[in-house]
Protein backbone atom coordinates (compact mmCIF):
# COMPACT_ATOMS: atom_id res chain seq x y z
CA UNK A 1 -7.71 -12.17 -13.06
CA UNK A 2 -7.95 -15.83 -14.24
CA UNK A 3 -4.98 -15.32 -16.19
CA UNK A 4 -2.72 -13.51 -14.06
CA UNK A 5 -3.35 -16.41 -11.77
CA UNK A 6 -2.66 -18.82 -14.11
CA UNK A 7 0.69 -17.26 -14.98
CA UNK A 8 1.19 -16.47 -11.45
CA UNK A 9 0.69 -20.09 -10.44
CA UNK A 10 2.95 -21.47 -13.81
CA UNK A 11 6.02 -18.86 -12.30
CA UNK A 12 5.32 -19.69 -8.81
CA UNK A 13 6.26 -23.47 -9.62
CA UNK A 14 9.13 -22.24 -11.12
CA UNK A 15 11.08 -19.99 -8.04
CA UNK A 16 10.19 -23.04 -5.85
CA UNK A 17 12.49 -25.54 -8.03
CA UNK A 18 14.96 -22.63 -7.91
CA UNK A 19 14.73 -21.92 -3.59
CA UNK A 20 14.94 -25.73 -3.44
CA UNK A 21 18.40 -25.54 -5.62
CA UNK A 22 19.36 -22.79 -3.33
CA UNK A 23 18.28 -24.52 -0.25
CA UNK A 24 20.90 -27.36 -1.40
CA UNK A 25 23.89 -24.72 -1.82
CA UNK A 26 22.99 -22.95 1.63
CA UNK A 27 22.68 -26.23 3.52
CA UNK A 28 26.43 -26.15 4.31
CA UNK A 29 26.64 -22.46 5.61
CA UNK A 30 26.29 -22.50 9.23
CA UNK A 31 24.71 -19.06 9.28
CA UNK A 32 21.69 -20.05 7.31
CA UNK A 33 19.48 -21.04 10.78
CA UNK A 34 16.69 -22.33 8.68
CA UNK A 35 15.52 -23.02 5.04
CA UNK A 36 12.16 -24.10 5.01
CA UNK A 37 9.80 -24.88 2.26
CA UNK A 38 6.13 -25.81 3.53
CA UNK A 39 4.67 -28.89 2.25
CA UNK A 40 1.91 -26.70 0.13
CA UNK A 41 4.36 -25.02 -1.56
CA UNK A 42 2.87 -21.89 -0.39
CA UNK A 43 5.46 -20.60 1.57
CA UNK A 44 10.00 -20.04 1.74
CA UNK A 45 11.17 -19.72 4.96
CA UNK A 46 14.63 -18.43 5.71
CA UNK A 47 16.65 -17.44 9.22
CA UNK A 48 20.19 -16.44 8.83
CA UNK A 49 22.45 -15.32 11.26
CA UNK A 50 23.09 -12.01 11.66
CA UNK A 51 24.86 -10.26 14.49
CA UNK A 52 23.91 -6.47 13.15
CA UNK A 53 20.27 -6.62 13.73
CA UNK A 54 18.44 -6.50 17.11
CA UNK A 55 17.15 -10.32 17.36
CA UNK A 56 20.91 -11.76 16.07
CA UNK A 57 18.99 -13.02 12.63
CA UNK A 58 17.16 -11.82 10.18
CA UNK A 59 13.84 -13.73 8.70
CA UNK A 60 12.52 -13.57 5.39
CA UNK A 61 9.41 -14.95 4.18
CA UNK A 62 7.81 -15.12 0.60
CA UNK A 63 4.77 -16.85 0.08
CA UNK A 64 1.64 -17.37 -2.60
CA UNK A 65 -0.98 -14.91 -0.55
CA UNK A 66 -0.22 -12.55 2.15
CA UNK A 67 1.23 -14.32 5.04
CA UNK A 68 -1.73 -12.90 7.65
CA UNK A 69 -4.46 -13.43 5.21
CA UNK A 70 -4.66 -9.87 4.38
CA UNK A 71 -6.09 -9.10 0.68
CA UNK A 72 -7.22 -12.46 -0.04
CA UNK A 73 -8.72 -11.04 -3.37
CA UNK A 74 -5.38 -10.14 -4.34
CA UNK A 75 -3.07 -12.50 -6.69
CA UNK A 76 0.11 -11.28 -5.80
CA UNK A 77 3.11 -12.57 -4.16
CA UNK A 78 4.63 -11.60 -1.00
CA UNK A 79 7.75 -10.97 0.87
CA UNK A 80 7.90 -10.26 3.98
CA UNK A 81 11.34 -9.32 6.50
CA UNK A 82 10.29 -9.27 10.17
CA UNK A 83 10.74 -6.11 10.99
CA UNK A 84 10.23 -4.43 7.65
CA UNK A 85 7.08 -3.72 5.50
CA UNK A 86 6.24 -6.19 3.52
CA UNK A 87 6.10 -6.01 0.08
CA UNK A 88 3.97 -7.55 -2.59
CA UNK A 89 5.03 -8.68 -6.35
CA UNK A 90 2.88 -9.41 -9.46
CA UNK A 91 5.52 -11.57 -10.71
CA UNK A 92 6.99 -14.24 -8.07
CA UNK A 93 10.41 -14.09 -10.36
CA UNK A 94 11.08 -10.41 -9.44
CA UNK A 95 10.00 -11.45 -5.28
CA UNK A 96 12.60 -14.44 -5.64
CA UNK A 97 15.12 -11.65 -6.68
CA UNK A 98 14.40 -9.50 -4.11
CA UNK A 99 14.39 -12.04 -1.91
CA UNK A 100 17.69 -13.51 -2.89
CA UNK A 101 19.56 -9.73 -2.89
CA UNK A 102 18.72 -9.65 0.45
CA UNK A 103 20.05 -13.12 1.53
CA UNK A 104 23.25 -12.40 -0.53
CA UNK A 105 23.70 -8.60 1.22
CA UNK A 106 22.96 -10.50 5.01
CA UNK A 107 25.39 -13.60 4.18
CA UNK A 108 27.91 -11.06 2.38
């Protein structure tokens, strides 16, 4: 488990360079609400716009751990869509795809 962590930790630095190049290209569009990264690193935060669902947006969050602190014993990461299950990823390059299809389906 040492290892995956290690390699989970080496990819994880690597999707957080590309959501801050993304976060720089979505800046301008006035449906993306909010773009957040936390100051840990731990956490992408995104709100867009979206007349379709109940709330008007639609909120996506991937982080390092589970966002409530749920399996802490487990080194995985995590997306989560308010009002969806969330859904957990062994390798954080295949949660920032996820992640990104669903941004590009809600700003398409």
């Amino acid at each position: 488990t040492l290892n995956k962590k290690s390699r989970i930790d080496a990819e994880w630095g690597k999707v957080i360079q590309a959501m801050r190049s993304l976060q720089t290209r979505l800046s301008a569009d006035k449906r993306v609400l909010a773009f957040t990264i936390s100051r840990d690193v731990r956490e992408v935060a995104i709100k867009i716009s979206d007349p379709h669902e109940k709330r008007g947006h639609r909120y996506f969050l991937m982080s390092r751990s589970h966002p409530e602190g749920k399996f802490p014993s487990v080194e995985d990461v995590w997306l989560r869509e308010f009002g969806r299950d969330d859904a957990s990823f062994n390798d954080p390059q295949k949660c920032m795809e996820e992640l990104m299809l669903r941004v590009a389906g809600t700003l398409a």
